[in-house]
Protein backbone atom coordinates (compact mmCIF):
# COMPACT_ATOMS: atom_id res chain seq x y z
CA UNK A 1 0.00 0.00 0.00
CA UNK A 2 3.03 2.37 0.71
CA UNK A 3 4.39 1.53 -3.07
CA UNK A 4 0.95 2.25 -4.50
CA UNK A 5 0.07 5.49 -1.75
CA UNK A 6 3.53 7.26 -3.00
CA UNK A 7 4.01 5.95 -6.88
CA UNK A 8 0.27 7.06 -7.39
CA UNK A 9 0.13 10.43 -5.41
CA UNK A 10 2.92 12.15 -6.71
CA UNK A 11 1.93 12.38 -10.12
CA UNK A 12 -0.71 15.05 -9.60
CA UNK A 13 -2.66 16.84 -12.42
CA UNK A 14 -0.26 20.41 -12.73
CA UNK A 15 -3.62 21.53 -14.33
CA UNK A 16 -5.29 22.29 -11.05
CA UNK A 17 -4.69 25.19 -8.74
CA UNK A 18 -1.06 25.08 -7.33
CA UNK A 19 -2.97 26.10 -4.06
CA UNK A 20 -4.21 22.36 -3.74
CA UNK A 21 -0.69 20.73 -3.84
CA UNK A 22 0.79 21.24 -0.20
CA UNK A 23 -2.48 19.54 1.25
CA UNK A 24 -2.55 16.53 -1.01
CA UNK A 25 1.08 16.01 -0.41
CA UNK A 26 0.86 16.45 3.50
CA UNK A 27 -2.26 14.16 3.79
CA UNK A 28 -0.18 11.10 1.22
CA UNK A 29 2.67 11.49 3.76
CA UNK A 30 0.50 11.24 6.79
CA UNK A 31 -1.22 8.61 5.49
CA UNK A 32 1.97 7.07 4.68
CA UNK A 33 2.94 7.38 8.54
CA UNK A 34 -0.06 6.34 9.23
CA UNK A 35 0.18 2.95 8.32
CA UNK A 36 3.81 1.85 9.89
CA UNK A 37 1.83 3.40 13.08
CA UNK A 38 -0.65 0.68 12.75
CA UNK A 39 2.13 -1.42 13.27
CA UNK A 40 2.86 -0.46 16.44
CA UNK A 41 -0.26 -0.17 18.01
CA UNK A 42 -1.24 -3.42 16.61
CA UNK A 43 2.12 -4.99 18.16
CA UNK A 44 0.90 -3.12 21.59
CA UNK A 45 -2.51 -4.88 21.27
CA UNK A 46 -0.90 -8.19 21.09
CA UNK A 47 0.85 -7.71 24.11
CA UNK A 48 -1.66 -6.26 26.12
CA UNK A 49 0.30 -2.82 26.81
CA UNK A 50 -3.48 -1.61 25.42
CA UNK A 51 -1.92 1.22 23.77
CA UNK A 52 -2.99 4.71 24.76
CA UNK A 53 -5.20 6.64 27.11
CA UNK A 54 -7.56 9.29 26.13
CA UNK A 55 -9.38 11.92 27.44
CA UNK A 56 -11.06 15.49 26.25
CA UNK A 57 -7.54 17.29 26.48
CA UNK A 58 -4.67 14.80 26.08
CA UNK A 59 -3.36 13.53 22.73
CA UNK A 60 -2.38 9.31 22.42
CA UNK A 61 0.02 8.35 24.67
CA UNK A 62 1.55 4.71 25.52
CA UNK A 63 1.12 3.25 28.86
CA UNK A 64 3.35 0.63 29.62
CA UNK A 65 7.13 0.70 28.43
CA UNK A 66 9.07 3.48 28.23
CA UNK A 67 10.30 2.73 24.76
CA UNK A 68 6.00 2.95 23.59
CA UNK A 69 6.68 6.65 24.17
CA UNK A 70 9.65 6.75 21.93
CA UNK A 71 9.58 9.63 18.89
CA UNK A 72 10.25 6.77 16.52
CA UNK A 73 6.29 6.26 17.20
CA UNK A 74 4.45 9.45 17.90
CA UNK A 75 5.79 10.80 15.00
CA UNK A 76 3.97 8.20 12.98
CA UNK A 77 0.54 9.20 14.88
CA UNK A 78 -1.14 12.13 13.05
CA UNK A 79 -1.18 15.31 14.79
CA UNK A 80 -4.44 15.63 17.46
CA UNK A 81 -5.99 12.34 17.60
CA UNK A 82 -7.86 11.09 20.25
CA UNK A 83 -7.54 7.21 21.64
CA UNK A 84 -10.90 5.43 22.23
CA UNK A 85 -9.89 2.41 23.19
CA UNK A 86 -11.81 3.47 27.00
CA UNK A 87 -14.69 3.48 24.69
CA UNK A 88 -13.82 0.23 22.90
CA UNK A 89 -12.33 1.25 19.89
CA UNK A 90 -8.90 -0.38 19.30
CA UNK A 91 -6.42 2.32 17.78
CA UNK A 92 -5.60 0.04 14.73
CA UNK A 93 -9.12 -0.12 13.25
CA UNK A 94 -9.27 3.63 14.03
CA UNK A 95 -6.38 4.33 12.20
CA UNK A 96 -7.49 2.23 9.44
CA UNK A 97 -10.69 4.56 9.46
CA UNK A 98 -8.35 7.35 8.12
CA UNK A 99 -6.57 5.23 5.56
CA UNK A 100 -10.04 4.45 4.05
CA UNK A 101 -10.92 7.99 3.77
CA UNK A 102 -7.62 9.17 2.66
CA UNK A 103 -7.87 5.76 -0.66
CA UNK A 104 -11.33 7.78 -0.88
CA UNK A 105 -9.83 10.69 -1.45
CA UNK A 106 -7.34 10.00 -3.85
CA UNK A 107 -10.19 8.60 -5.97
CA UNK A 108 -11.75 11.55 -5.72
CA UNK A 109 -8.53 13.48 -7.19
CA UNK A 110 -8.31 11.26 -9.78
CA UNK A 111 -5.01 9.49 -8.50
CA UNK A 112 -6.73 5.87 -8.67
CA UNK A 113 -9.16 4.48 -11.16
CA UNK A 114 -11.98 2.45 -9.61
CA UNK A 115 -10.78 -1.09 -9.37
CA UNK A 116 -7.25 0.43 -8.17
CA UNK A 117 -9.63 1.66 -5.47
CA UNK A 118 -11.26 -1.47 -4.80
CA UNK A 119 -7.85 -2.92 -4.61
CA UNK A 120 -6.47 -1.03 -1.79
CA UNK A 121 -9.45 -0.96 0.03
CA UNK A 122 -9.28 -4.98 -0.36
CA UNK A 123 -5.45 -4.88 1.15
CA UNK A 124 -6.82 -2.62 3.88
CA UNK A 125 -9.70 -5.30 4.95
CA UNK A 126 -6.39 -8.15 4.93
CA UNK A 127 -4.83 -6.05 6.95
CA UNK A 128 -7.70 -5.80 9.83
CA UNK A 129 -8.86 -9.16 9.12
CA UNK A 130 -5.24 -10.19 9.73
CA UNK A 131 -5.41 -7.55 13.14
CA UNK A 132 -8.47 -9.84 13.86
CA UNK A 133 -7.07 -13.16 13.55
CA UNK A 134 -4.15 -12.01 15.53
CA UNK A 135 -5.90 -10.87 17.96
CA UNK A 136 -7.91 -13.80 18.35
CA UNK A 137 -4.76 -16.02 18.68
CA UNK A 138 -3.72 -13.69 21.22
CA UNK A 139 -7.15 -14.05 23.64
CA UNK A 140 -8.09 -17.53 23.20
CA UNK A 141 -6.04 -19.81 25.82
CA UNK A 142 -6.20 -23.18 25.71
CA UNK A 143 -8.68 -24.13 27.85
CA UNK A 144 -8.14 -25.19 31.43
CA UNK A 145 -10.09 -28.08 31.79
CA UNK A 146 -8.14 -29.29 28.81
CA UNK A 147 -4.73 -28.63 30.05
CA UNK A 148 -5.07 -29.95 33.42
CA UNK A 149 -6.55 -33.53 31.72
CA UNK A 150 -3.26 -33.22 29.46
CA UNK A 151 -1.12 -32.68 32.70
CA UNK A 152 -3.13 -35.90 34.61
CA UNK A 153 -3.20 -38.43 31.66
CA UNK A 154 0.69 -37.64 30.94
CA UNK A 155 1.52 -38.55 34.79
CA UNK A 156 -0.61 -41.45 34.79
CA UNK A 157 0.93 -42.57 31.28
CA UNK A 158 4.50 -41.59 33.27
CA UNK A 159 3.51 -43.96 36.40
CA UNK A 160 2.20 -47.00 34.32
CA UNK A 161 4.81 -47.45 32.15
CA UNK A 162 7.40 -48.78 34.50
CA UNK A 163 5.35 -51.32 35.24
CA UNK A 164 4.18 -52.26 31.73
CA UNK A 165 8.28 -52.30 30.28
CA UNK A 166 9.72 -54.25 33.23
CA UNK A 167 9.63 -57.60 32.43
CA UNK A 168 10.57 -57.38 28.67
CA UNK A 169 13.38 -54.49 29.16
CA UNK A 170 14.67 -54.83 32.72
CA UNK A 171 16.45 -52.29 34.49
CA UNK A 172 16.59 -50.42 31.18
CA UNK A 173 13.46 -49.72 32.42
CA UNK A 174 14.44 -46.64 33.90
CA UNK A 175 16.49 -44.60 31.33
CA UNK A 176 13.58 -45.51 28.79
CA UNK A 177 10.85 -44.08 31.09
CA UNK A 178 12.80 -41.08 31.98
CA UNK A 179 13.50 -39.78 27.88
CA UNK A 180 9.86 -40.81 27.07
CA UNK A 181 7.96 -38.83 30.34
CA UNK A 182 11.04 -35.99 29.60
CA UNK A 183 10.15 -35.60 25.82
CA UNK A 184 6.56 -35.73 26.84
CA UNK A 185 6.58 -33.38 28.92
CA UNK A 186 8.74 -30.57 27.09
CA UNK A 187 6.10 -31.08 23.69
CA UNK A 188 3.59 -29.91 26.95
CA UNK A 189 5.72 -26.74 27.86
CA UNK A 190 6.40 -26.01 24.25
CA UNK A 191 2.93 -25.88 23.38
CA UNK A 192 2.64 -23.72 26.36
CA UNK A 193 4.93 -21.45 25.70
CA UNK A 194 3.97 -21.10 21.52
CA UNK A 195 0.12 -20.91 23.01
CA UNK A 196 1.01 -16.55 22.86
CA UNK A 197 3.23 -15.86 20.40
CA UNK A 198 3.79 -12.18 20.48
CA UNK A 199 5.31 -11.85 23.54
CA UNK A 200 9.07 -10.80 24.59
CA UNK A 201 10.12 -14.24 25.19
CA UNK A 202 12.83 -15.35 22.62
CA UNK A 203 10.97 -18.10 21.01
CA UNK A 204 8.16 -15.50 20.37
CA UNK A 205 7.80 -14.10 17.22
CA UNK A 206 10.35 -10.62 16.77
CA UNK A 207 7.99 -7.97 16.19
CA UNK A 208 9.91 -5.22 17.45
CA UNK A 209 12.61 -6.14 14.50
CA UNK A 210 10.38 -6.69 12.08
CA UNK A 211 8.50 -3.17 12.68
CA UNK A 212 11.90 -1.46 12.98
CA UNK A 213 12.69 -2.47 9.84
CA UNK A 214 9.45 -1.86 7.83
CA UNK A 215 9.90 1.45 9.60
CA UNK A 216 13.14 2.22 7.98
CA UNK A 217 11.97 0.53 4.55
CA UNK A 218 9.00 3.22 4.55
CA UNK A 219 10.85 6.14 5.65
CA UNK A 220 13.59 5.39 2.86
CA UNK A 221 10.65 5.33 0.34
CA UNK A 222 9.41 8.50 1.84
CA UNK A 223 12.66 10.25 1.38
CA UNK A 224 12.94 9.50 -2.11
CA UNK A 225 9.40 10.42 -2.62
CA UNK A 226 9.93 13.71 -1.40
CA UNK A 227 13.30 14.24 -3.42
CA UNK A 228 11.25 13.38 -6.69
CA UNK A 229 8.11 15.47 -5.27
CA UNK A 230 10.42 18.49 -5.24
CA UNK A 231 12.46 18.04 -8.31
CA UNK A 232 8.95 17.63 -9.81
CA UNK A 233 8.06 21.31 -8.54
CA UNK A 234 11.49 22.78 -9.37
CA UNK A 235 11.04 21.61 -13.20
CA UNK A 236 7.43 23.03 -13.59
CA UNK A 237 8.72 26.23 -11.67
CA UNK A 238 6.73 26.60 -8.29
CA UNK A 239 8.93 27.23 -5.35
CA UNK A 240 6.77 26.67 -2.45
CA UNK A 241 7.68 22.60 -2.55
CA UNK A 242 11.23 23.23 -1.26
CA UNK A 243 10.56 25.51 1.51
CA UNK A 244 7.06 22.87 2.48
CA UNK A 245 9.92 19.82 2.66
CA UNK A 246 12.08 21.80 4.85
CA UNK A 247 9.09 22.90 7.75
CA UNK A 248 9.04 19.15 8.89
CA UNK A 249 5.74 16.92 8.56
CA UNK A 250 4.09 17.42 12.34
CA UNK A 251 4.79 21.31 11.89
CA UNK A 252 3.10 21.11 9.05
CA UNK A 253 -0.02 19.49 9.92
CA UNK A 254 -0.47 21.48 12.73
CA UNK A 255 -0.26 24.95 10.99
CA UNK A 256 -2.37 23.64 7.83
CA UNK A 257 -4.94 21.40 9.33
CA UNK A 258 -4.23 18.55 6.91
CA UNK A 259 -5.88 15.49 6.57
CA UNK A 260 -9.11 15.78 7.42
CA UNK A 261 -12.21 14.78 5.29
């Protein structure tokens, strides 16, 4: 979606009033931003840091680790919103909200055809369906009743088998027992531990890498966009897209208003 957000919104129509270019450049980079901040607040979902707190005069904020609070990922959150996850409103799927009316604004400008349009909104529903799946792994334990029968019928397996291996094997009785009941028993606490997988433990699944690096990935492509954004400007002879690049994104939004339907 960041390819097809920044290869399709650059090439704007030089035909319409140079007025409308800083705002439709400000809301693609947003929206950009907007997406590797989904990321992270999906990542804070899966581990239960619940992402932010809200209320009528504070901006998103992370709760639990100091490193949620990092500019890495507030400067991904667009300027002013509100968390409502005290309302019940995860921050992902209200993020998404503004991707889905920033793909229907680009069709509206003419950046997209209609089954382009169809096509990101299609990625955008993987994406939360994925947030949905993941989420679901996340909240459903195993059940209880089903672990402590597991725990019972692997002693009582443990106890019997002594008994049942003693006459054919002999003493090897006991080192046989003790790998079988040991390799049982660590398939139980592997299962245990894989049963949340987006935890900090080491066998859990890296997402703080893999964010970091999509991160870096997106801000690369963002950099380039804007050198081509501005070359574009300097060949057709406006000058305002230099001095816009230089004011920094969040300064920006907060002096224009951007991206807002």
């Amino acid at each position: 979606m960041t390819r097809q957000f920044l290869a399709a919104s650059h090439n704007v129509d030089h035909s319409k009033p140079l007025s409308t270019r800083p705002a439709e450049l400000m809301d693609t980079e947003q929206a950009v931003k907007i997406l590797v901040a989904m990321l992270y607040t999906l990542k804070h979902h899966l581990r239960a840091d619940w992402g932010a707190y809200s209320d009528r005069n504070t901006l998103l904020h992370p709760l639990i680790h100091d490193h949620d609070n990092s500019p890495e990922y507030m400067e991904m959150m667009p300027p002013g919103i509100v968390g409502l996850e005290n309302r019940g409103l995860g921050v992902t799927l209200q993020l998404a909200l503004l991707i889905e009316g920033y793909i229907n604004r680009g069709f509206a400008r003419g950046w997209w055809h209609g089954p382009m349009s169809s096509q990101l909104t299609v990625q955008l529903n993987t994406l939360t369906a994925a947030y949905g799946s993941m989420e679901t792994i996340r909240l459903t334990p195993v059940p209880v009743s089903h672990l402590i029968h597991q725990k019972q019928v692997l002693a009582l397996f443990g106890a019997i088998l002594p008994f049942a291996t003693v006459a054919d094997i002999d003493w090897w009785t006991i080192p046989m027992v003790t790998v079988v009941v040991f390799t049982l028993y660590g398939i139980d606490g592997i299962a245990s531990q894989l049963e949340d997988p987006f935890g900090l433990d080491r066998i859990d699944i890296p997402l703080d890498a893999i964010i970091e690096d999509l991160r870096a990935e997106t801000l690369v492509m963002l950099d380039e966009w804007r050198s081509v954004v501005e070359k574009e400007e300097e060949q057709s002879g406006t000058e305002w897209g230099r001095e816009w690049f230089r004011e920094g994104p969040r300064r920006r939004f907060q002096s224009e208003g951007a991206f807002r339907d």
